[in-house]
Protein backbone atom coordinates (compact mmCIF):
# COMPACT_ATOMS: atom_id res chain seq x y z
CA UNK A 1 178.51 -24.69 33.64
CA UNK A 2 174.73 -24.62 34.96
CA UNK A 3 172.27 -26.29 33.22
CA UNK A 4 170.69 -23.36 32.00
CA UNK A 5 173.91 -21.81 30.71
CA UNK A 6 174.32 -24.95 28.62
CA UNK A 7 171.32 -24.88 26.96
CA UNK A 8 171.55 -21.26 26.08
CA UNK A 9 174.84 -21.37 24.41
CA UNK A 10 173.71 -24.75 22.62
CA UNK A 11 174.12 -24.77 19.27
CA UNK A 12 170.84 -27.05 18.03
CA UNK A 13 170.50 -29.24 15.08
CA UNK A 14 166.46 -28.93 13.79
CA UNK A 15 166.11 -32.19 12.27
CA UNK A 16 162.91 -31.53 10.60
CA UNK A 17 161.48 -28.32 9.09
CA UNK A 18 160.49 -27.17 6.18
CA UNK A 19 161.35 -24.09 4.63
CA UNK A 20 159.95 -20.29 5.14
CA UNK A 21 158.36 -17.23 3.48
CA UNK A 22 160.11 -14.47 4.06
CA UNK A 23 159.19 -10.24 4.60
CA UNK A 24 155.74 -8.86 5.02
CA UNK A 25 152.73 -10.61 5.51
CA UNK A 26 149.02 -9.87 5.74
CA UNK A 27 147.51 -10.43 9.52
CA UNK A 28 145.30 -13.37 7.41
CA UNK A 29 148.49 -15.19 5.92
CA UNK A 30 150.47 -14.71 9.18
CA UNK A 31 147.28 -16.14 10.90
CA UNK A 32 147.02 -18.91 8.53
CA UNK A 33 150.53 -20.66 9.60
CA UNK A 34 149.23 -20.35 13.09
CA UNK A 35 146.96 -22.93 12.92
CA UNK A 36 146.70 -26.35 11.06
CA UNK A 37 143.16 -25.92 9.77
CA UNK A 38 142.97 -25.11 6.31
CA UNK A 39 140.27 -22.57 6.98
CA UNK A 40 140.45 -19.08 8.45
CA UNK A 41 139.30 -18.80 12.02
CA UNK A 42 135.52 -17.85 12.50
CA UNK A 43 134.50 -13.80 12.53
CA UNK A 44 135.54 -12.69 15.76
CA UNK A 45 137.72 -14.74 16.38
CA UNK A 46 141.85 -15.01 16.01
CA UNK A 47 144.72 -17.64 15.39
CA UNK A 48 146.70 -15.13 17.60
CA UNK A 49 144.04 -16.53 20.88
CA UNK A 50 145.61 -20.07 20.71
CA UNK A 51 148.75 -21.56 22.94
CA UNK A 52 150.87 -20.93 19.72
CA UNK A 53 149.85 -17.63 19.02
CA UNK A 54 150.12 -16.42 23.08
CA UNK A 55 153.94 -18.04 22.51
CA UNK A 56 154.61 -16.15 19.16
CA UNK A 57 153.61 -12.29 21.14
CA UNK A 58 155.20 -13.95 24.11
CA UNK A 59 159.23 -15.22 22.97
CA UNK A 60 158.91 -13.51 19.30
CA UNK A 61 158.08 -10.24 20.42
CA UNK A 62 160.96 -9.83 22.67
CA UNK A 63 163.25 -11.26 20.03
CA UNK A 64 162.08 -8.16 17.93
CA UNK A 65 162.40 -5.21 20.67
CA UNK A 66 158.87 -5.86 21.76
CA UNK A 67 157.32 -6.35 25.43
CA UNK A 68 155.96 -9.70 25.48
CA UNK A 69 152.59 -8.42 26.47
CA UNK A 70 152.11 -6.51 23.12
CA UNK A 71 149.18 -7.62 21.32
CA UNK A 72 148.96 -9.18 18.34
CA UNK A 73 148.62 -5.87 16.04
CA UNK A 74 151.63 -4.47 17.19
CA UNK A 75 153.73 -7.48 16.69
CA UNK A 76 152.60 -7.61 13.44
CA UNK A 77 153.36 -3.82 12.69
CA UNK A 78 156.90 -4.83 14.06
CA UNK A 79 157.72 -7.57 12.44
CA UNK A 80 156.88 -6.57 9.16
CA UNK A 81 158.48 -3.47 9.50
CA UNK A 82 161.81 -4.76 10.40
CA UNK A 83 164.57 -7.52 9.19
CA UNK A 84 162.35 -9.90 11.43
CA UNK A 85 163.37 -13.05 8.79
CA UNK A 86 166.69 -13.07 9.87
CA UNK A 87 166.58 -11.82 13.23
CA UNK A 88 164.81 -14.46 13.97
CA UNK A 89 166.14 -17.40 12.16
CA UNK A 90 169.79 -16.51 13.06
CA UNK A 91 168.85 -16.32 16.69
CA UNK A 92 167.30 -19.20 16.79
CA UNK A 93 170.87 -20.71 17.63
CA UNK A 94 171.03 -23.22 15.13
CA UNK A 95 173.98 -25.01 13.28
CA UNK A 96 172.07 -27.17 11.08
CA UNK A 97 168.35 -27.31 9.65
CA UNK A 98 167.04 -30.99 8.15
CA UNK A 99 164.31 -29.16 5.15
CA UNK A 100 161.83 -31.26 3.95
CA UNK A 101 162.16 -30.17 0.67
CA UNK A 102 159.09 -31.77 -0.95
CA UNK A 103 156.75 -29.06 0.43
CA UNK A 104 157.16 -25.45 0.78
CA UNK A 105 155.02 -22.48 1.13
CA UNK A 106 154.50 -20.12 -2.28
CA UNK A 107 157.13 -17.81 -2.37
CA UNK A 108 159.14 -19.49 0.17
CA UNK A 109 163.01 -19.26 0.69
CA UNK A 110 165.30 -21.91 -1.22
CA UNK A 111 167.54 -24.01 1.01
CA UNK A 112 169.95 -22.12 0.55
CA UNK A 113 168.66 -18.95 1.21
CA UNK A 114 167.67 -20.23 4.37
CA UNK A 115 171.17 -21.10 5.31
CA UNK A 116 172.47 -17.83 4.59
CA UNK A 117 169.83 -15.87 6.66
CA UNK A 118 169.94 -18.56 9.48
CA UNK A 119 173.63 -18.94 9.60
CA UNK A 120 173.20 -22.66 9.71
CA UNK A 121 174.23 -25.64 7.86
CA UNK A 122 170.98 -26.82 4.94
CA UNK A 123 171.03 -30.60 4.82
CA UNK A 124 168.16 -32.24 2.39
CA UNK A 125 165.14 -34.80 3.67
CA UNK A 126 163.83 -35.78 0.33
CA UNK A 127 159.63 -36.11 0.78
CA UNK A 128 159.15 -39.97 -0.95
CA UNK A 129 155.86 -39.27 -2.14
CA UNK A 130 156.56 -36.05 -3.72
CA UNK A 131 159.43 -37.73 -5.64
CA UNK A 132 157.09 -40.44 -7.00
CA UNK A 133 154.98 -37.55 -8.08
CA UNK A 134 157.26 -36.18 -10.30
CA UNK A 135 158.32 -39.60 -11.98
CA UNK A 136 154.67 -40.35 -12.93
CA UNK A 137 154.17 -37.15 -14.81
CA UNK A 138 157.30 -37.21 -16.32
CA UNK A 139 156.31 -39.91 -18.62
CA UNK A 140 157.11 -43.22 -17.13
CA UNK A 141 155.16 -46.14 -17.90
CA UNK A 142 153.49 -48.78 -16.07
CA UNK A 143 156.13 -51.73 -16.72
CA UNK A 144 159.10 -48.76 -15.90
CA UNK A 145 157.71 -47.02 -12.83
CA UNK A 146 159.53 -49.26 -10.73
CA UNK A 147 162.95 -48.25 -12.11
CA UNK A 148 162.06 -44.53 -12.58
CA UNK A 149 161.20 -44.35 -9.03
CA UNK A 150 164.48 -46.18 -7.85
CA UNK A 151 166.42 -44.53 -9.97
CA UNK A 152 165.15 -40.77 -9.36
CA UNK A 153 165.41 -41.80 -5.43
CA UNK A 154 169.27 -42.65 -5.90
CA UNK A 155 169.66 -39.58 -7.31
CA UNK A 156 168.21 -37.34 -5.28
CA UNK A 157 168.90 -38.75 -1.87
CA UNK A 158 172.70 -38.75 -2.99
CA UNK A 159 173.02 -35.36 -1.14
CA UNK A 160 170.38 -35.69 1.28
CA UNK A 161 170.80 -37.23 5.05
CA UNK A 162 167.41 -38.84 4.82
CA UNK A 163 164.10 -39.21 3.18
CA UNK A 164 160.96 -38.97 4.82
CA UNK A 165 157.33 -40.56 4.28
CA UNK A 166 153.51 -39.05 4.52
CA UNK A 167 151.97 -42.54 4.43
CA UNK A 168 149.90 -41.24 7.77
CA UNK A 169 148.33 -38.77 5.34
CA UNK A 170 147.54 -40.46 2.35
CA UNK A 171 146.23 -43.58 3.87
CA UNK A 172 146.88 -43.96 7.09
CA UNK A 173 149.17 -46.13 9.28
CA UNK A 174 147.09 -48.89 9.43
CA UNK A 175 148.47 -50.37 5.97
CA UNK A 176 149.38 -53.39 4.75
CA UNK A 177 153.12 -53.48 5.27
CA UNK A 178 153.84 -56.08 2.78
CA UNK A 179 156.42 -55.29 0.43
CA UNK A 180 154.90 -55.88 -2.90
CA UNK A 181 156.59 -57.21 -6.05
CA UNK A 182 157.47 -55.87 -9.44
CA UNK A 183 154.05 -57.10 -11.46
CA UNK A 184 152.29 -55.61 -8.36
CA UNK A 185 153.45 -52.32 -8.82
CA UNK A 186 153.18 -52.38 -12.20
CA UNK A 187 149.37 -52.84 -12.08
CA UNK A 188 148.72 -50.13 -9.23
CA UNK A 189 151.49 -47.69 -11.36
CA UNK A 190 148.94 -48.05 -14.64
CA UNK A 191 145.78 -47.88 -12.64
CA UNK A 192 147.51 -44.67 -10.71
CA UNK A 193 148.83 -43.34 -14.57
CA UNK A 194 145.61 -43.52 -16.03
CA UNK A 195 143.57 -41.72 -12.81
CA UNK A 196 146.44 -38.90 -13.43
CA UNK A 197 145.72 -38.57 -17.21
CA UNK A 198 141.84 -38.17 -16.53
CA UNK A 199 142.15 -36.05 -13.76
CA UNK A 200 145.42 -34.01 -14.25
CA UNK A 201 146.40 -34.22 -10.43
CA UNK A 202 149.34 -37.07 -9.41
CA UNK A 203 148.44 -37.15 -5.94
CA UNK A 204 149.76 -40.83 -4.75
CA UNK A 205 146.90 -42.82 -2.45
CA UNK A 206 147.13 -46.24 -3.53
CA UNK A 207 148.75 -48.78 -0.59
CA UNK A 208 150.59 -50.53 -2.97
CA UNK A 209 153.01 -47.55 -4.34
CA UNK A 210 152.73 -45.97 -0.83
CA UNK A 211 154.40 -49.56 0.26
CA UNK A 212 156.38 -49.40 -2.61
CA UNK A 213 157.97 -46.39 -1.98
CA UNK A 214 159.07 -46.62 1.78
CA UNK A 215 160.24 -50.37 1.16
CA UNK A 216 162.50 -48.99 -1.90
CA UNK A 217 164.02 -46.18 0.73
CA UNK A 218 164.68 -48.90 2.68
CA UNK A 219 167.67 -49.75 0.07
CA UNK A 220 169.25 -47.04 0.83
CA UNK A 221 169.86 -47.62 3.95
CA UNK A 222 169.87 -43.93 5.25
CA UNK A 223 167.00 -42.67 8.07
CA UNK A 224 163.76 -42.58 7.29
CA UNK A 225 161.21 -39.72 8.87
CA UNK A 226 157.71 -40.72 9.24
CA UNK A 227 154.90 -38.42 9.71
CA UNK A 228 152.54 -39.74 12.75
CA UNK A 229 150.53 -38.18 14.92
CA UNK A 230 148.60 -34.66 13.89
CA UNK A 231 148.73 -32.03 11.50
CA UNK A 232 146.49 -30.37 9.21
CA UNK A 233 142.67 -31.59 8.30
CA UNK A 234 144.10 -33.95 5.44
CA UNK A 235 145.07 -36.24 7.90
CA UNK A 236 142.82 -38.87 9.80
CA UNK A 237 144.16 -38.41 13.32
CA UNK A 238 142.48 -41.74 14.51
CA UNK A 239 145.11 -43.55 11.48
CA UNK A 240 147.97 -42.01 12.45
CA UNK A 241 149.12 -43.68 15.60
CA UNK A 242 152.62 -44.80 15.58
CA UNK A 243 151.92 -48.16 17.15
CA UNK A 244 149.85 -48.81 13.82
CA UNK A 245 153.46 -48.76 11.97
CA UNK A 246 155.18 -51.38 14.78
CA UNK A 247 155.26 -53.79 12.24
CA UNK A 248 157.32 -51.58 9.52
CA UNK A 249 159.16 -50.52 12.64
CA UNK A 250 160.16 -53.91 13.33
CA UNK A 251 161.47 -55.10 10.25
CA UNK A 252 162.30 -52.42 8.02
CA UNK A 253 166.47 -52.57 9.18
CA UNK A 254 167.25 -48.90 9.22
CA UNK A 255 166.71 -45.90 11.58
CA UNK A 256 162.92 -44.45 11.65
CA UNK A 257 162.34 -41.34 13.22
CA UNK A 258 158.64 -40.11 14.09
CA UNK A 259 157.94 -37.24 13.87
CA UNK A 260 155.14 -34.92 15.91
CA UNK A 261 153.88 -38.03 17.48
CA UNK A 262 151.47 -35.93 19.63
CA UNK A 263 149.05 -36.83 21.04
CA UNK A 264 150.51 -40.68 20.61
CA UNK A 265 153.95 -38.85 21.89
CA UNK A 266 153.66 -41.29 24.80
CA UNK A 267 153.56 -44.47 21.90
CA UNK A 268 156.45 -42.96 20.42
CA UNK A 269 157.93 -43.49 23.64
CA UNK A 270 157.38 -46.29 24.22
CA UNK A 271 158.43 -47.31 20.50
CA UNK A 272 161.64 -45.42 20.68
CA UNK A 273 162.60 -48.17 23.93
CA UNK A 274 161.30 -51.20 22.24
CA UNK A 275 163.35 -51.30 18.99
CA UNK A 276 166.75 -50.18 18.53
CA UNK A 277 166.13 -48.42 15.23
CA UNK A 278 163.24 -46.10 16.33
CA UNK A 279 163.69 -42.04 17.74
CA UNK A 280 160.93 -39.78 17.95
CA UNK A 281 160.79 -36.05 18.26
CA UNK A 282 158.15 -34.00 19.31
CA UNK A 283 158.89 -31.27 16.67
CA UNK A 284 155.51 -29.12 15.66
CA UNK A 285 154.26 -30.22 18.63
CA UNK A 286 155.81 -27.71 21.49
CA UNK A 287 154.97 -24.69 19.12
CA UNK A 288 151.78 -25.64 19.42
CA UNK A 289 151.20 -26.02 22.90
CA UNK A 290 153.22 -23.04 23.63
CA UNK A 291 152.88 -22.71 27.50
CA UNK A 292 152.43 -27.03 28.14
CA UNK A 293 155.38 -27.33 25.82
CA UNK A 294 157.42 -28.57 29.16
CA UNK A 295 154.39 -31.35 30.26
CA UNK A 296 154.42 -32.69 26.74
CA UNK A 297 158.11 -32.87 26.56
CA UNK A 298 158.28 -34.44 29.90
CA UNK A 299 155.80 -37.02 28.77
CA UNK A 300 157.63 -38.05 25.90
CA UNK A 301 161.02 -38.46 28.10
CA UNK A 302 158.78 -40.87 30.03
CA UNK A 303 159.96 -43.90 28.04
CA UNK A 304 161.97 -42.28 25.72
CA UNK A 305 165.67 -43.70 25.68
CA UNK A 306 167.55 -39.86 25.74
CA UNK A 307 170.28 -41.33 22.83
CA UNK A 308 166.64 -42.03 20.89
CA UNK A 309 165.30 -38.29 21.22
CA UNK A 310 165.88 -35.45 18.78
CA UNK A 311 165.02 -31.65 18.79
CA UNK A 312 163.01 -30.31 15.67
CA UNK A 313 160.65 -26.90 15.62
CA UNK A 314 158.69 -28.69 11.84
CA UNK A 315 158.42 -24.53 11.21
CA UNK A 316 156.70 -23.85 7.95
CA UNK A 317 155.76 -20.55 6.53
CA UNK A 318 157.07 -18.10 9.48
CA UNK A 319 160.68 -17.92 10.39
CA UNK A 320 158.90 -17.13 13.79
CA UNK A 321 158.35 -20.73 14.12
CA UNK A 322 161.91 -21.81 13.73
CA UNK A 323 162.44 -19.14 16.52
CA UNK A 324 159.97 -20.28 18.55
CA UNK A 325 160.99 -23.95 18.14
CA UNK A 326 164.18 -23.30 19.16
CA UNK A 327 162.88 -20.83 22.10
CA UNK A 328 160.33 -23.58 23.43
CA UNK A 329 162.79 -26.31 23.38
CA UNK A 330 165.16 -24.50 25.74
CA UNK A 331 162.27 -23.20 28.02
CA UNK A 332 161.09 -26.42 28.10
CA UNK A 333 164.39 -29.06 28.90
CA UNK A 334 165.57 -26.37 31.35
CA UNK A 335 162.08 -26.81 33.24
CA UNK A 336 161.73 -30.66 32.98
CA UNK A 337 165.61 -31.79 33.18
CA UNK A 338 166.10 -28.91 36.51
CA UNK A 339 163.15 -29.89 37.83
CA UNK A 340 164.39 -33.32 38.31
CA UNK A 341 167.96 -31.73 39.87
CA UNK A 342 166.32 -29.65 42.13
CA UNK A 343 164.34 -32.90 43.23
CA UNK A 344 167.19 -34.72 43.79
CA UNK A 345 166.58 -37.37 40.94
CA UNK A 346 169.16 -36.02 38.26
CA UNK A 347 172.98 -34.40 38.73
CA UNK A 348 173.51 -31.59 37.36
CA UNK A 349 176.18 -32.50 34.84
CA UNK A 350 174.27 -35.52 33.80
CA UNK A 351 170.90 -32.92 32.99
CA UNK A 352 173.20 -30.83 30.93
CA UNK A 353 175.01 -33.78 29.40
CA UNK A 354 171.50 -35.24 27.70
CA UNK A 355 170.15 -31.32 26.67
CA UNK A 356 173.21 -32.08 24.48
CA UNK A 357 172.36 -35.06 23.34
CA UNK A 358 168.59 -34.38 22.35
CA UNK A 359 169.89 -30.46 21.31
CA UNK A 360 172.39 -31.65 18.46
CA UNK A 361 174.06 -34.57 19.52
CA UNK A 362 171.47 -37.65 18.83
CA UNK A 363 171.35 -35.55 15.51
CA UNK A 364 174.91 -35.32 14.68
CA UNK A 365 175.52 -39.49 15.34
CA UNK A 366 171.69 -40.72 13.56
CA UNK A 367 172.49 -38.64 10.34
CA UNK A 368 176.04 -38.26 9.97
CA UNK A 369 176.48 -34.87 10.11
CA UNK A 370 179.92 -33.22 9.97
CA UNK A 371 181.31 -32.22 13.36
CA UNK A 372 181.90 -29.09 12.48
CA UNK A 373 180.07 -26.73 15.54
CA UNK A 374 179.00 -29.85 17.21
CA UNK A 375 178.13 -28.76 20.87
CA UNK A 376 176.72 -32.49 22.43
């Protein structure tokens, strides 16, 4: 089988997404998951004239009957105007999506309505902070936040194959790592209780809980996801270097995976060969460099030990991302691992034996996934 072939008929495992809104949208929502800002684009101007929008008209539009060269009204004509949710999320060629199910779009699918239109397998990555959320304003106190917390966690993450943190965006990942104690958190909990009751919104910022939280997860002894790297303005890019987190990385004892990573994709790297419990993925990322999606993913196999890299499209809002993920991904490893054949530096069979690996198989080992339509 050629290389290409391979990664064609490979079945992938996204390992980080969230889920998607599905049917007709307005050219301004469509335009608004094209883009991390959280402001429409300036008069005269369009999402649709960035590297991810050139990608969606260029791999979605076929996908949907379209030329690739169609412009951006006429894919939107189409795609609202046809079963484009799952045309696209079923040929995405997935057999399992990881959903981040503490954040989701208004009115987008459940879990499992996603697996029914994809086709693929739904496996839960409970959001910590968003669980922690919900314990505080449902009535815990100071002295029990501790034990609501744990206990909530254990409950939730019994069906889930991992949890996954947002320290990077509500502090940064230049944090005190220390794990704190019980008294500790009972302070910051009652100082955090009392901001909620005067202000009405939970949102979790203090270090102390945000350490509380991904030490606690630690118990469980499943993979952790950690956000690093960019996404939208509520993030401080300059904070959200991986290396910031080496030394969680270092002594936390379970798998971390980091996600996005770009433009510290190369850190990742680097991260990924140092300690044994550290993958990255470059999920989010290749959507949004659409055409560079190969140079980026060539960076990050730099360093990168192959059994330590995963494939994810982070698609949120359009089921034209998890497409496009997929899409990009395949473009992409075809281009990097046959460039190195052609060169002479790579077999053939070896080049379609790690596609495999970073397609599903990494995937299928890190989170214990049945083996049912396992392709690598």
């Amino acid at each position: 089988m050629t290389l290409r072939s391979a990664v064609d008929a490979l079945r992938l495992v996204d390992q980080h997404l969230h889920t998607v809104v599905p049917g007709r949208l307005t050219a301004a929502q469509f335009e608004s998951f094209l883009s991390e800002s959280d402001q429409a684009a300036p008069t005269g101007t369009s999402q649709f004239d960035s590297q991810l929008g050139f990608a969606v008209r260029r791999w979605c539009g076929p996908a949907l009957g379209l030329s690739p060269a169609a412009p951006a009204r006429a894919y939107l004509q189409r795609r609202n105007s046809t079963g484009s949710t799952a045309e696209l999320l079923s040929t995405a060629g997935c057999s399992d999506l990881l959903v981040d199910t503490g954040y989701a779009a208004p009115g987008a699918l459940s879990p499992a309505e996603l697996g029914e239109l994809s086709g693929a397998t739904v496996h839960e990555v409970v959001r910590l902070e968003a669980l922690a959320e919900e314990a505080a304003v449902a009535g815990c106190t100071a002295d029990g936040f501790w034990d609501a917390f744990r206990d909530l966690l254990w409950r939730r993450s019994a069906a889930a194959v991992a949890v996954k943190s947002i320290v990077a965006y509500r502090h940064g990942l230049d944090i005190d790592y220390a794990r704190p104690g019980r008294s500790g958190v009972a302070r910051a909990a009652g100082d955090w209780l009392r901001q909620i009751e005067a202000s009405g919104h939970p949102r979790l910022i203090d270090t102390v809980l945000l350490m509380h939280l991904l030490w606690t997860a630690t118990e469980l002894g499943m993979p952790i996801q950690l956000h690093t790297g960019f996404g939208d303005p509520d993030i401080d890019l300059r904070r959200a270097d991986p290396l910031l987190a080496r030394e969680f990385l270092a002594g936390c004892g379970v798998p971390v995976v980091l996600l996005h990573c770009y433009p510290y994709h190369r850190h990742a790297g680097y991260l990924a060969q140092a300690y044994p419990n550290v993958y990255a993925d470059v999920g989010l990322t290749l959507n949004h460099v659409g055409a560079r999606a190969a140079a980026v993913l060539a960076e990050t196999l730099e360093l990168a030990p192959f059994g330590k890299v995963l494939y994810s499209s982070d698609a949120y809002g359009l089921p034209e991302l998890v497409y496009l993920g997929a899409r990009l991904w395949r473009e992409a490893i075809s281009e990097v691992l046959g460039g190195w054949v052609v060169a002479g530096h790579w077999t053939e069979q070896d080049a379609v034996r790690v596609s495999g690996m970073i397609g599903s198989g990494n995937a299928f080992r890190l989170y214990g996934l049945p083996q049912t339509h396992r392709d690598g």
